[in-house]
PDB file of N, CA and C in Angstrom:
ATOM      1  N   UNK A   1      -3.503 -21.321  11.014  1.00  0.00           N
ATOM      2  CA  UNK A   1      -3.671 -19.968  11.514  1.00  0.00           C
ATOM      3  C   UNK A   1      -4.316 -19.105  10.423  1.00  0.00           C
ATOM      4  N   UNK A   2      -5.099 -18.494  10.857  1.00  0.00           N
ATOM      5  CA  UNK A   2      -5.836 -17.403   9.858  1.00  0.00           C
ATOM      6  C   UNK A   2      -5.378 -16.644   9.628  1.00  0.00           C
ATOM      7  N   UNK A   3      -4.966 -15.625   8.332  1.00  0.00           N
ATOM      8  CA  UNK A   3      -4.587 -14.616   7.851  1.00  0.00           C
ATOM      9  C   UNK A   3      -5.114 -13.670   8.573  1.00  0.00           C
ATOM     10  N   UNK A   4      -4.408 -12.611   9.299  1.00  0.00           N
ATOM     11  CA  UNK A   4      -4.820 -11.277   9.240  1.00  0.00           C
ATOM     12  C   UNK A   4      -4.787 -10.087   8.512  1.00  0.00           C
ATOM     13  N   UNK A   5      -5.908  -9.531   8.897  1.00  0.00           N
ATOM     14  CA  UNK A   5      -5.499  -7.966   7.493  1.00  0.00           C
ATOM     15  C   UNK A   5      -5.131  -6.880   8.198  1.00  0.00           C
ATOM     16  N   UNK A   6      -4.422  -6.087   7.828  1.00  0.00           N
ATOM     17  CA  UNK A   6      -3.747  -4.998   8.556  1.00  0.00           C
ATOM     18  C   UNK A   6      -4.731  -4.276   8.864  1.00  0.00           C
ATOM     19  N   UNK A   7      -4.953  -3.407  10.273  1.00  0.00           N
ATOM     20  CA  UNK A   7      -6.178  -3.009  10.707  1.00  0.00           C
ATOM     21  C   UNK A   7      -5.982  -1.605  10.135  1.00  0.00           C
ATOM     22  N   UNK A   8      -4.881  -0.878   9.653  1.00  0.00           N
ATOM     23  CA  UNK A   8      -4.886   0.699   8.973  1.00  0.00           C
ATOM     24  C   UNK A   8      -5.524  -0.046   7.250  1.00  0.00           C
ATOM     25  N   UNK A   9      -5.704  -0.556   7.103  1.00  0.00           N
ATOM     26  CA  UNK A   9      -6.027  -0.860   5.217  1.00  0.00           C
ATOM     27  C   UNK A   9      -7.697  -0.787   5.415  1.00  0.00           C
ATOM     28  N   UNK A  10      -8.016   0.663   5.521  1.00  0.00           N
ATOM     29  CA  UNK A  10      -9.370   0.788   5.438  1.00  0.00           C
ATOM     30  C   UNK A  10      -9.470   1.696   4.024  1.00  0.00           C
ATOM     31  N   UNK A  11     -11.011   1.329   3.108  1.00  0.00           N
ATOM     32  CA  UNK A  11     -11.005   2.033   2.030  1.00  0.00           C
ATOM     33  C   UNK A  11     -11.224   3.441   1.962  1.00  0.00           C
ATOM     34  N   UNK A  12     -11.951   3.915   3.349  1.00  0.00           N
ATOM     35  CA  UNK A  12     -12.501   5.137   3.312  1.00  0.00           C
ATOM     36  C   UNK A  12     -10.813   6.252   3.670  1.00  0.00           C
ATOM     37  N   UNK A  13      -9.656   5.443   4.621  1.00  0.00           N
ATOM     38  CA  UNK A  13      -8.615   5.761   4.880  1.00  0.00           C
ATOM     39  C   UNK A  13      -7.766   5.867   3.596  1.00  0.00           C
ATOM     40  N   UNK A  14      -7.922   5.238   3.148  1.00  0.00           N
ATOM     41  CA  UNK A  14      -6.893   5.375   1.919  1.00  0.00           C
ATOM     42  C   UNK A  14      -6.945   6.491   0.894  1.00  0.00           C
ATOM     43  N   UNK A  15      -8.263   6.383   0.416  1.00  0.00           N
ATOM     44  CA  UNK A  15      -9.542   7.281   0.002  1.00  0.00           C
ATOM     45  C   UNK A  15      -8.587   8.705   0.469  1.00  0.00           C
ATOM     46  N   UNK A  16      -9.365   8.978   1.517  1.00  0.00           N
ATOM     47  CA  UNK A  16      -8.690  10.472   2.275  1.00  0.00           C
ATOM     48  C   UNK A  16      -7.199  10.521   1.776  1.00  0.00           C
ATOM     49  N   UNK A  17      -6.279   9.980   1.962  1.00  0.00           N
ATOM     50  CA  UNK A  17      -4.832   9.715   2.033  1.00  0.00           C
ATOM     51  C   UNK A  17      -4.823   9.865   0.680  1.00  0.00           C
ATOM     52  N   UNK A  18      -5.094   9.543  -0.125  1.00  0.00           N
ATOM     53  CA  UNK A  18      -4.696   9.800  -2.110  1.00  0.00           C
ATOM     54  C   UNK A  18      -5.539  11.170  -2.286  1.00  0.00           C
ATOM     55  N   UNK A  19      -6.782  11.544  -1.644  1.00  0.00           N
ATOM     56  CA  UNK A  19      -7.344  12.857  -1.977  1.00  0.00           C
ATOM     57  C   UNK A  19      -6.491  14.044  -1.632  1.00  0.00           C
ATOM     58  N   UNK A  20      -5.744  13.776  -0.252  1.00  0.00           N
ATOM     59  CA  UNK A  20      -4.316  14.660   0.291  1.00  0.00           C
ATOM     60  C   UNK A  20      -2.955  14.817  -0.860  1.00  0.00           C
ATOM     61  N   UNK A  21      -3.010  14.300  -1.871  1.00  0.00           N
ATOM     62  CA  UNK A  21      -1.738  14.011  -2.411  1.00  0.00           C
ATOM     63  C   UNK A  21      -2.292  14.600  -3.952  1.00  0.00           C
ATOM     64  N   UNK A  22      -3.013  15.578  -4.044  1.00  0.00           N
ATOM     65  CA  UNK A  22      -3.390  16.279  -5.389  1.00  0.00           C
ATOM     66  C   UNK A  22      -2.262  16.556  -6.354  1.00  0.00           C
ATOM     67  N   UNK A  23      -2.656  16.042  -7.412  1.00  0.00           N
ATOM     68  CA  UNK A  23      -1.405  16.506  -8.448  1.00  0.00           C
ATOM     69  C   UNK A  23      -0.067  15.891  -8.136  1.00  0.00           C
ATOM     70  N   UNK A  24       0.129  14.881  -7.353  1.00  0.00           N
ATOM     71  CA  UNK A  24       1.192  14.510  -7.033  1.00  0.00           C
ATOM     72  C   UNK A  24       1.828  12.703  -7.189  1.00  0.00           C
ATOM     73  N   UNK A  25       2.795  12.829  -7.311  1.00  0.00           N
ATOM     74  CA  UNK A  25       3.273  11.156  -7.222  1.00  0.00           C
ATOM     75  C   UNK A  25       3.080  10.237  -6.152  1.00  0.00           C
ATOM     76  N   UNK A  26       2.322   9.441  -6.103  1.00  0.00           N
ATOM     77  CA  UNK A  26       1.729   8.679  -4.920  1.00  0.00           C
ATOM     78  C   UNK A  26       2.520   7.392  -4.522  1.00  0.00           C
ATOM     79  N   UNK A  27       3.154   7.212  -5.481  1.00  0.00           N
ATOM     80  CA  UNK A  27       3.660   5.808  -5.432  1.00  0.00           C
ATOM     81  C   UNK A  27       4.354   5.441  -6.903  1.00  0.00           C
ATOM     82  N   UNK A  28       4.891   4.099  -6.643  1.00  0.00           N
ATOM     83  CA  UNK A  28       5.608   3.760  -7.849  1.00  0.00           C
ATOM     84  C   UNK A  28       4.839   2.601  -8.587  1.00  0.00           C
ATOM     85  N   UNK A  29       4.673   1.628  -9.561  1.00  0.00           N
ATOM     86  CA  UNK A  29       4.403   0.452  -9.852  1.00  0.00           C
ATOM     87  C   UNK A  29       5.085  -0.429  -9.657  1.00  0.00           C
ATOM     88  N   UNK A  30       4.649  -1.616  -9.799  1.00  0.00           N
ATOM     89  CA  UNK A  30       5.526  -2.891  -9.672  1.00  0.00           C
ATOM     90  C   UNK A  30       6.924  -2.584  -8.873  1.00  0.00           C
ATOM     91  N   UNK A  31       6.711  -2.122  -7.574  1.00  0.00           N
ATOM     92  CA  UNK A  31       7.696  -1.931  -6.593  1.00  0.00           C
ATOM     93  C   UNK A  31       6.983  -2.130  -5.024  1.00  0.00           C
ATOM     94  N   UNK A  32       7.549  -3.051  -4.252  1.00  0.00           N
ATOM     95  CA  UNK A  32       6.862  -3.771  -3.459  1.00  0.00           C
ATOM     96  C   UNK A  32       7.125  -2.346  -1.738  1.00  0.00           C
ATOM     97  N   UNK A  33       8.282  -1.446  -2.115  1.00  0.00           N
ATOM     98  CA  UNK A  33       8.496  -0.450  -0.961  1.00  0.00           C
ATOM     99  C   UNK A  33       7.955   0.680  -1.572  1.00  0.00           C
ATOM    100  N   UNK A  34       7.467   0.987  -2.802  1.00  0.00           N
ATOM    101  CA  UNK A  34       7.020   2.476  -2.780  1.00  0.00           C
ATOM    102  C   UNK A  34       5.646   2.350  -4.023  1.00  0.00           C
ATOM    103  N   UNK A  35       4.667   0.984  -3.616  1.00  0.00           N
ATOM    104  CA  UNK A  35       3.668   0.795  -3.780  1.00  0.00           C
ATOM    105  C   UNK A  35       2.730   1.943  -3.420  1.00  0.00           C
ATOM    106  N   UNK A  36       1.872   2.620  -3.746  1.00  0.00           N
ATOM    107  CA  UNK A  36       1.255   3.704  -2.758  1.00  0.00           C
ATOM    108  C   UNK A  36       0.405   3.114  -1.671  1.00  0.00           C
ATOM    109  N   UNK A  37      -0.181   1.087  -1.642  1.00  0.00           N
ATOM    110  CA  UNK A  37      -0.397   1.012  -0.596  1.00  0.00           C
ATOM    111  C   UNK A  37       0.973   1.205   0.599  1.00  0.00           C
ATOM    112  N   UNK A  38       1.885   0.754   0.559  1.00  0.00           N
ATOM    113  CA  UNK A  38       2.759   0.785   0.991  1.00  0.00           C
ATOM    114  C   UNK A  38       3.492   2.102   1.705  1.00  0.00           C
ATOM    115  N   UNK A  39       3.499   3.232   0.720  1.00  0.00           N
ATOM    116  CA  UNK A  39       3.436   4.258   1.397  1.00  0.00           C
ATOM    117  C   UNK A  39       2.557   5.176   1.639  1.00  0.00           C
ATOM    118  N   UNK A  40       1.533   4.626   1.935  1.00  0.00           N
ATOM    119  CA  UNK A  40       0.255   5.508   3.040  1.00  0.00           C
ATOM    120  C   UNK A  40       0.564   4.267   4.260  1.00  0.00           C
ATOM    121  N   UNK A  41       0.745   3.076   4.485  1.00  0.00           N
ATOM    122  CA  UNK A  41       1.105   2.308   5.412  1.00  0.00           C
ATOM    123  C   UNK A  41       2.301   3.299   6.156  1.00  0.00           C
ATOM    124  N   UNK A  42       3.160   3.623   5.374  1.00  0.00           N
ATOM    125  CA  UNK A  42       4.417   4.089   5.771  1.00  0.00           C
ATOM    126  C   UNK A  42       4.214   5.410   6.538  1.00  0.00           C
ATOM    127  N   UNK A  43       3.417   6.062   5.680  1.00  0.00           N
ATOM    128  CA  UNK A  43       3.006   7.609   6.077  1.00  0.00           C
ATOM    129  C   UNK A  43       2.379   7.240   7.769  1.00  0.00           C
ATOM    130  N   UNK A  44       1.449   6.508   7.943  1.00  0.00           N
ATOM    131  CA  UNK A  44       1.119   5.938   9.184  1.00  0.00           C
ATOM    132  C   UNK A  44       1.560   5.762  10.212  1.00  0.00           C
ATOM    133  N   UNK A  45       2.723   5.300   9.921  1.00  0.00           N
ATOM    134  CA  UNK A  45       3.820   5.111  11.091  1.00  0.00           C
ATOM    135  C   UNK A  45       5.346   6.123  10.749  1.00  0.00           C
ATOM    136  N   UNK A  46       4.838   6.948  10.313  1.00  0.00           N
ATOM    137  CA  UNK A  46       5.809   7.834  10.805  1.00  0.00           C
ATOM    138  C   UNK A  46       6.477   8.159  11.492  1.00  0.00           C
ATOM    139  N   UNK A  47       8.243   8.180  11.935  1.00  0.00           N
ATOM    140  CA  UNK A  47       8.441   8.457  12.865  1.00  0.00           C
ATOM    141  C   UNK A  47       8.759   6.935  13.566  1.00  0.00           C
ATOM    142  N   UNK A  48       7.856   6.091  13.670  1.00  0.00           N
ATOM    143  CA  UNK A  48       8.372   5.175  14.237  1.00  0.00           C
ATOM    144  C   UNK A  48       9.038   4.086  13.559  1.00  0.00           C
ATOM    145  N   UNK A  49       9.573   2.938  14.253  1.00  0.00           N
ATOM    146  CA  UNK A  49      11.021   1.998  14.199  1.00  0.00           C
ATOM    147  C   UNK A  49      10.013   1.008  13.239  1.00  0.00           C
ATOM    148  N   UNK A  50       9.059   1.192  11.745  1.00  0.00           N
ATOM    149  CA  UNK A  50       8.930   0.436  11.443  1.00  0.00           C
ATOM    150  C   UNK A  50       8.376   0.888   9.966  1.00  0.00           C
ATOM    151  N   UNK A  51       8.583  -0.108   9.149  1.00  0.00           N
ATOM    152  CA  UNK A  51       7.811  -0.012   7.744  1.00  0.00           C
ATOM    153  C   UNK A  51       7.380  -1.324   6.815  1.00  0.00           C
ATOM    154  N   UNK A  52       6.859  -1.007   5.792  1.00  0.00           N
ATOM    155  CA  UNK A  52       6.336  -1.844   5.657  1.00  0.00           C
ATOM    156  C   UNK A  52       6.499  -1.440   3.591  1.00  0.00           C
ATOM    157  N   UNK A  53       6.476  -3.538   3.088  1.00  0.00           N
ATOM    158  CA  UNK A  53       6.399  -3.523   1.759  1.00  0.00           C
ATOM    159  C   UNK A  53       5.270  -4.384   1.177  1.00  0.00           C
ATOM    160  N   UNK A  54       4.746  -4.432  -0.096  1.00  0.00           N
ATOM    161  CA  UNK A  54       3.559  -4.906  -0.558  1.00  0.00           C
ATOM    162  C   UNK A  54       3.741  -5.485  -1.506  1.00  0.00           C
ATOM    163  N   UNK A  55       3.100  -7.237  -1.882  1.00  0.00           N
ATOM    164  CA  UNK A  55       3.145  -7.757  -2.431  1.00  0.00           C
ATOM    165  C   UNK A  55       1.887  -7.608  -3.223  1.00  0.00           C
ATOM    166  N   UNK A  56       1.518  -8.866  -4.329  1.00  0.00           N
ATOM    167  CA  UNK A  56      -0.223  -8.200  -4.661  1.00  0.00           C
ATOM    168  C   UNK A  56      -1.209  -9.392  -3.522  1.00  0.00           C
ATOM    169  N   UNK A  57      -0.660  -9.986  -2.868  1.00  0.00           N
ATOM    170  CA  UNK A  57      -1.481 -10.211  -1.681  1.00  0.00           C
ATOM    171  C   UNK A  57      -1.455 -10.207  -0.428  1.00  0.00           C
ATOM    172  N   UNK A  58       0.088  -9.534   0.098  1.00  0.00           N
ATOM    173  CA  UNK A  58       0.505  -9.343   1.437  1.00  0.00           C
ATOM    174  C   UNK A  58       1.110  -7.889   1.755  1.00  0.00           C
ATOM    175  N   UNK A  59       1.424  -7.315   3.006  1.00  0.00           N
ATOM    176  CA  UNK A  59       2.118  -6.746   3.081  1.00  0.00           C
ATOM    177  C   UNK A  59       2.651  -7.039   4.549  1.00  0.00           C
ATOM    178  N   UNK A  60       4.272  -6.813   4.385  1.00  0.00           N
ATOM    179  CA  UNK A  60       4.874  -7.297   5.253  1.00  0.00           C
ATOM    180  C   UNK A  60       5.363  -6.034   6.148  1.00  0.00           C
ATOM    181  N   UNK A  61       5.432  -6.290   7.447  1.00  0.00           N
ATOM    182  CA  UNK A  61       5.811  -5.157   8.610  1.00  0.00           C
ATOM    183  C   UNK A  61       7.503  -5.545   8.970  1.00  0.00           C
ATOM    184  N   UNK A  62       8.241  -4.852   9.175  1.00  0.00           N
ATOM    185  CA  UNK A  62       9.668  -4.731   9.242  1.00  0.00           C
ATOM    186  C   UNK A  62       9.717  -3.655  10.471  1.00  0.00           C
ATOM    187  N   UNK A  63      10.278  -4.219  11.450  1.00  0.00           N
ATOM    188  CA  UNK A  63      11.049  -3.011  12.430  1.00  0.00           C
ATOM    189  C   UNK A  63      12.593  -2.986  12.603  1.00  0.00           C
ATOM    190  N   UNK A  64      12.527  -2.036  12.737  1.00  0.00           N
ATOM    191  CA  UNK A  64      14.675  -1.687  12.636  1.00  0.00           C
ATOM    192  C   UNK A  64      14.938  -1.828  14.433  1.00  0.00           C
ATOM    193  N   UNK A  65      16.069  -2.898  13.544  1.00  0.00           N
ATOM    194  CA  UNK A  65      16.596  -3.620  15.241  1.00  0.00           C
ATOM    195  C   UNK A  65      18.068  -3.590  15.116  1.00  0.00           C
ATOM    196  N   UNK A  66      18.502  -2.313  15.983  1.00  0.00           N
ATOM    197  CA  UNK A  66      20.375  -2.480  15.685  1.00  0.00           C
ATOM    198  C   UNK A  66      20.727  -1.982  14.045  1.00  0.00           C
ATOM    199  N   UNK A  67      20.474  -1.255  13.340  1.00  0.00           N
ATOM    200  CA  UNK A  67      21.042  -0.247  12.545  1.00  0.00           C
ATOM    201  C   UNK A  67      20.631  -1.639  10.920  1.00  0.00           C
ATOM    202  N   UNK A  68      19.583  -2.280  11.617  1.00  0.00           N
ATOM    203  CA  UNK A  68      19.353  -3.523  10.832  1.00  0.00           C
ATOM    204  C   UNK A  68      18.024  -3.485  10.439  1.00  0.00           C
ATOM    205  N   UNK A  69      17.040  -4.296   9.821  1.00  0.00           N
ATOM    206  CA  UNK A  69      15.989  -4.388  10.052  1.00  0.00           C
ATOM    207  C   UNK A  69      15.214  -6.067   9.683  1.00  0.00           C
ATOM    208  N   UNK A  70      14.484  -6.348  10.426  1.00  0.00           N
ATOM    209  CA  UNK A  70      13.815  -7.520  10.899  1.00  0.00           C
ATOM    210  C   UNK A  70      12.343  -7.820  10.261  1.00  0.00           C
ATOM    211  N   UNK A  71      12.343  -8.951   9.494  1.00  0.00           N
ATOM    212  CA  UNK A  71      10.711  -9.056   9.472  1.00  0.00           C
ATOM    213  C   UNK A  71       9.629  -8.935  10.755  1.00  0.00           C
ATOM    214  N   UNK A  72       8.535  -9.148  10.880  1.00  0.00           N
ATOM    215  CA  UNK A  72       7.906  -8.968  11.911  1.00  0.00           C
ATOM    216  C   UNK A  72       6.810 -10.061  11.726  1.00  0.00           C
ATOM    217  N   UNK A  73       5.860  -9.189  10.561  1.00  0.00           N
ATOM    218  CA  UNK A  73       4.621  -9.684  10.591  1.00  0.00           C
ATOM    219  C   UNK A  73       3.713  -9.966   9.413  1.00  0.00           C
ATOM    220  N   UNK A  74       3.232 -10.705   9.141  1.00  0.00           N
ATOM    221  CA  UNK A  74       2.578 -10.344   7.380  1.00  0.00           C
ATOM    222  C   UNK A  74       1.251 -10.567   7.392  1.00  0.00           C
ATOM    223  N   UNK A  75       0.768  -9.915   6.877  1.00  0.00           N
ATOM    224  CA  UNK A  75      -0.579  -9.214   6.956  1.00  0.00           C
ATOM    225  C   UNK A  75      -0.945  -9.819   5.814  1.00  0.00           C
ATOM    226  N   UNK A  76      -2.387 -10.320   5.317  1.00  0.00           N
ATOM    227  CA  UNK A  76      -3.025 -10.600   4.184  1.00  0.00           C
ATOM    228  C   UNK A  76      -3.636  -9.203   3.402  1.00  0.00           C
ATOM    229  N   UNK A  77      -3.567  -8.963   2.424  1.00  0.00           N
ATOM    230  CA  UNK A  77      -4.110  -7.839   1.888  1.00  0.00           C
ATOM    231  C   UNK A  77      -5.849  -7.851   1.472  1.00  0.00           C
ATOM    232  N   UNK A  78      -6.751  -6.832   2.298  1.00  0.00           N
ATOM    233  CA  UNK A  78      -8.089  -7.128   2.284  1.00  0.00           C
ATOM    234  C   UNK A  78      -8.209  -7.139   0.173  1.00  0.00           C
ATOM    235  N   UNK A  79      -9.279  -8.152  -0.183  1.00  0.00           N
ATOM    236  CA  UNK A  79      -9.338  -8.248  -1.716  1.00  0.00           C
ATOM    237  C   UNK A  79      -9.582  -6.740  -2.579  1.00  0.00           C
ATOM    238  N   UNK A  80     -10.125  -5.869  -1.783  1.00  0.00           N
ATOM    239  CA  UNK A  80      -9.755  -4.466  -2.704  1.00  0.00           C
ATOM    240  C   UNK A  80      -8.766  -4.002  -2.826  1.00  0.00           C
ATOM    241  N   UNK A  81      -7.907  -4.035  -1.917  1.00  0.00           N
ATOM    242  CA  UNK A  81      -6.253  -3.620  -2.084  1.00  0.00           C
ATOM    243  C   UNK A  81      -5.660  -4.697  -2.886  1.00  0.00           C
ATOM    244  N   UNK A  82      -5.531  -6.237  -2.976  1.00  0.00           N
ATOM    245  CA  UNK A  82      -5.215  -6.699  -4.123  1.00  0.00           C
ATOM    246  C   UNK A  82      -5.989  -6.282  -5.798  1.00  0.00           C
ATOM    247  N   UNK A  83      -7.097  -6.105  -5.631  1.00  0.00           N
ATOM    248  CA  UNK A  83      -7.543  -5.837  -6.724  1.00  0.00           C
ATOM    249  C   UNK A  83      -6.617  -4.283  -7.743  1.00  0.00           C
ATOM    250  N   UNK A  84      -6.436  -3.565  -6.368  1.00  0.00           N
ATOM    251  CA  UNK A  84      -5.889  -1.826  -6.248  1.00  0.00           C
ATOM    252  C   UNK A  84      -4.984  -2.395  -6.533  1.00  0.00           C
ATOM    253  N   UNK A  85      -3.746  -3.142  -6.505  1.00  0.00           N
ATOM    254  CA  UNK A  85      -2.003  -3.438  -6.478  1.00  0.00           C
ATOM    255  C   UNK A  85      -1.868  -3.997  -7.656  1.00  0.00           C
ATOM    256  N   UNK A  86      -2.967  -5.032  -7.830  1.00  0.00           N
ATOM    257  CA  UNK A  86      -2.375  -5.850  -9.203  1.00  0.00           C
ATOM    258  C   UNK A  86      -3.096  -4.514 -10.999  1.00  0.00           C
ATOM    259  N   UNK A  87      -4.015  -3.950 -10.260  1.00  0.00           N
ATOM    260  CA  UNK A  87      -4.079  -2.542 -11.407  1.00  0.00           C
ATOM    261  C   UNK A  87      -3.211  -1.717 -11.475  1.00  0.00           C
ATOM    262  N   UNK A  88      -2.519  -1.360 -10.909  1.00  0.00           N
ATOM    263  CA  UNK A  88      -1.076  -0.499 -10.252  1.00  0.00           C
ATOM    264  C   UNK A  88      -0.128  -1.238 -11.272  1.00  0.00           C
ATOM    265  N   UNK A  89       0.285  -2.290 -11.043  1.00  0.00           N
ATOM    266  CA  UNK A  89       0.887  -3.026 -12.091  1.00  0.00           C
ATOM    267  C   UNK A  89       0.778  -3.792 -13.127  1.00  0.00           C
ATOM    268  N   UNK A  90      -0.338  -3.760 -13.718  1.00  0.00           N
ATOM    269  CA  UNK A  90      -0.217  -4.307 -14.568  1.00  0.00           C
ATOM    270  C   UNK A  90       0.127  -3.477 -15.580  1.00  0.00           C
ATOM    271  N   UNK A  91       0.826  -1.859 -15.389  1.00  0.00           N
ATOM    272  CA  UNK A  91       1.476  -1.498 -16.773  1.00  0.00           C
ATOM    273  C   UNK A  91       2.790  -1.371 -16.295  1.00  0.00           C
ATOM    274  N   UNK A  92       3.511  -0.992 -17.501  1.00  0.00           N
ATOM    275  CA  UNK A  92       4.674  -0.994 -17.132  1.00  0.00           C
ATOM    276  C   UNK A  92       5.235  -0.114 -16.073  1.00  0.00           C
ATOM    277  N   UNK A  93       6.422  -0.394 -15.399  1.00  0.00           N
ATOM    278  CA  UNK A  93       6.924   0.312 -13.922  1.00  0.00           C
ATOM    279  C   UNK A  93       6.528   1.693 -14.044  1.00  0.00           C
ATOM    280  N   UNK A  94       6.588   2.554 -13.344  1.00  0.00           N
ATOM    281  CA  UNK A  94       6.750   3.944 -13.183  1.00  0.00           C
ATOM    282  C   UNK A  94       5.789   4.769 -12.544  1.00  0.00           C
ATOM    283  N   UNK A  95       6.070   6.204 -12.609  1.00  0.00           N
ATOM    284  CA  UNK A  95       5.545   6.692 -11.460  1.00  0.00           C
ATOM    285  C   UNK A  95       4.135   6.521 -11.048  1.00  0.00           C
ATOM    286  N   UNK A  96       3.397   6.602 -10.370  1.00  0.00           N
ATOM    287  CA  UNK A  96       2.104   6.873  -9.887  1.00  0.00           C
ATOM    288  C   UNK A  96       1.061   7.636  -9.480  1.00  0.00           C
ATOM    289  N   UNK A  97       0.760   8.260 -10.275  1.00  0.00           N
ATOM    290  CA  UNK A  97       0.255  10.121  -9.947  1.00  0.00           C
ATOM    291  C   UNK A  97      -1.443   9.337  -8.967  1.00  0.00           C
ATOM    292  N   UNK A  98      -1.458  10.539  -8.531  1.00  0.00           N
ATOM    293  CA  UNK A  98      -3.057  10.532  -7.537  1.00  0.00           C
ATOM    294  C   UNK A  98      -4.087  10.458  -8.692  1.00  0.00           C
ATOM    295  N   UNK A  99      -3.726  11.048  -9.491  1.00  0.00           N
ATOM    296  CA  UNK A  99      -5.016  10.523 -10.341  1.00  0.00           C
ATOM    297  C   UNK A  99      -5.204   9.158 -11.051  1.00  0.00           C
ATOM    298  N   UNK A 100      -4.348   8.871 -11.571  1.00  0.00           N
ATOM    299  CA  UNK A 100      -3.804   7.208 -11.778  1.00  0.00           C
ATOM    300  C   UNK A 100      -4.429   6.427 -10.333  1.00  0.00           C
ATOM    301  N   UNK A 101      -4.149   6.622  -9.704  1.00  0.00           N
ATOM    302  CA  UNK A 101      -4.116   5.818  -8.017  1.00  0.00           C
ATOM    303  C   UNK A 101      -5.752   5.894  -7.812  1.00  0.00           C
ATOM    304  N   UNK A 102      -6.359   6.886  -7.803  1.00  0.00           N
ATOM    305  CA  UNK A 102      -7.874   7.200  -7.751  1.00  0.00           C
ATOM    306  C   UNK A 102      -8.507   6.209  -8.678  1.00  0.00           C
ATOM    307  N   UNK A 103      -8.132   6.206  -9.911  1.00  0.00           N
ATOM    308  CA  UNK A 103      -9.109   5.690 -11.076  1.00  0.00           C
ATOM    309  C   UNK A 103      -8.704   4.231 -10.562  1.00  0.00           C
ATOM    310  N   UNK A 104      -7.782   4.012 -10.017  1.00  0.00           N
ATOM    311  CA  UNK A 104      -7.874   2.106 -10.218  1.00  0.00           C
ATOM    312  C   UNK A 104      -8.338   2.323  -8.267  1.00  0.00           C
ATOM    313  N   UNK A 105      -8.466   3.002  -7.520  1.00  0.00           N
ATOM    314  CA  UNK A 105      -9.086   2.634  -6.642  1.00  0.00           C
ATOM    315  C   UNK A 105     -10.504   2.310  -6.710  1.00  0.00           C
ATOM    316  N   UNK A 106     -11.210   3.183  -7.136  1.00  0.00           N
ATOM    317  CA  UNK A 106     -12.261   3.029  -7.789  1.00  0.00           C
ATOM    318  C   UNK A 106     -13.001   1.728  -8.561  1.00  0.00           C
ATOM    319  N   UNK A 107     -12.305   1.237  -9.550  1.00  0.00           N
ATOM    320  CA  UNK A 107     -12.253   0.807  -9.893  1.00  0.00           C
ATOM    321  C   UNK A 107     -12.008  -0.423  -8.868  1.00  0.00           C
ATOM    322  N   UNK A 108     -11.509  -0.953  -7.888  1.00  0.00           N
ATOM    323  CA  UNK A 108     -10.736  -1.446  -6.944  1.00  0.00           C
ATOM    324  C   UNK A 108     -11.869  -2.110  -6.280  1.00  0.00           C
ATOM    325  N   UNK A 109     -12.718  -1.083  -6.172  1.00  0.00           N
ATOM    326  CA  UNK A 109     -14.113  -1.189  -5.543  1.00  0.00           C
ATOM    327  C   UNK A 109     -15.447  -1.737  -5.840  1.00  0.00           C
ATOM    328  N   UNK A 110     -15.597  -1.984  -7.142  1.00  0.00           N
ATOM    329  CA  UNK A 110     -16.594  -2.007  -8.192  1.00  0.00           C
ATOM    330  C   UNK A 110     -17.051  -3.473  -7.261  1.00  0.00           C
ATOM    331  N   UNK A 111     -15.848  -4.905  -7.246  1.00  0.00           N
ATOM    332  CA  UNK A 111     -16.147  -5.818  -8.009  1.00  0.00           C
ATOM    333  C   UNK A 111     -16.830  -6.273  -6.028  1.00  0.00           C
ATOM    334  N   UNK A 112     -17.127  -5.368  -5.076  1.00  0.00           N
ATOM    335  CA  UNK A 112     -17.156  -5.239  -3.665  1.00  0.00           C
ATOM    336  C   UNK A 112     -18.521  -5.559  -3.347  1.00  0.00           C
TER     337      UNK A 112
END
């Protein structure tokens, strides 16, 4: 079976989504639920019975079933968002400002 890529992991989407978040903490490092791909995924589905965490080549969909929650689905991560996740971490943990998040998106992009 072929990998799929999550159809919201567009660059120009993400792009917009970190330009919205000026001056602000976007995400965490080396944390697979508050990755900033992860939460612009999250921001996405707002509201609804589902979320999602990020590996540096997957991200997995979870819906809450009974006060519980369930894997679903796992998505392959298109190669700029791995490129974006594994720059994210390769320093040590901590927060993730929009400008941090910008420069390795960018960067994210180069090798495209």
């Amino acid at each position: 079976m072929k990998d799929k890529v999550h159809p919201a992991l567009k660059r120009s989407e993400f792009r917009k989504w970190l330009k919205g978040h000026r001056d602000q903490v976007v995400g965490q490092s080396a944390s697979g639920s508050y990755c900033p791909i992860a939460r612009y995924l999250n921001d996405q589905v707002d509201g609804k019975e589902i979320y999602y965490t990020v590996t540096q080549e997957y991200c997995r969909e979870y819906k809450y079933v009974r006060n519980s929650s369930g894997f679903q689905e796992l998505f392959l991560l298109p190669k700029w968002v791995q490129r974006f996740v594994a720059l994210i971490d390769s320093t040590v943990g901590g927060a993730v400002t929009q400008a941090r998040a910008l420069e390795a998106f960018e960067i994210s992009g180069r090798a495209e």
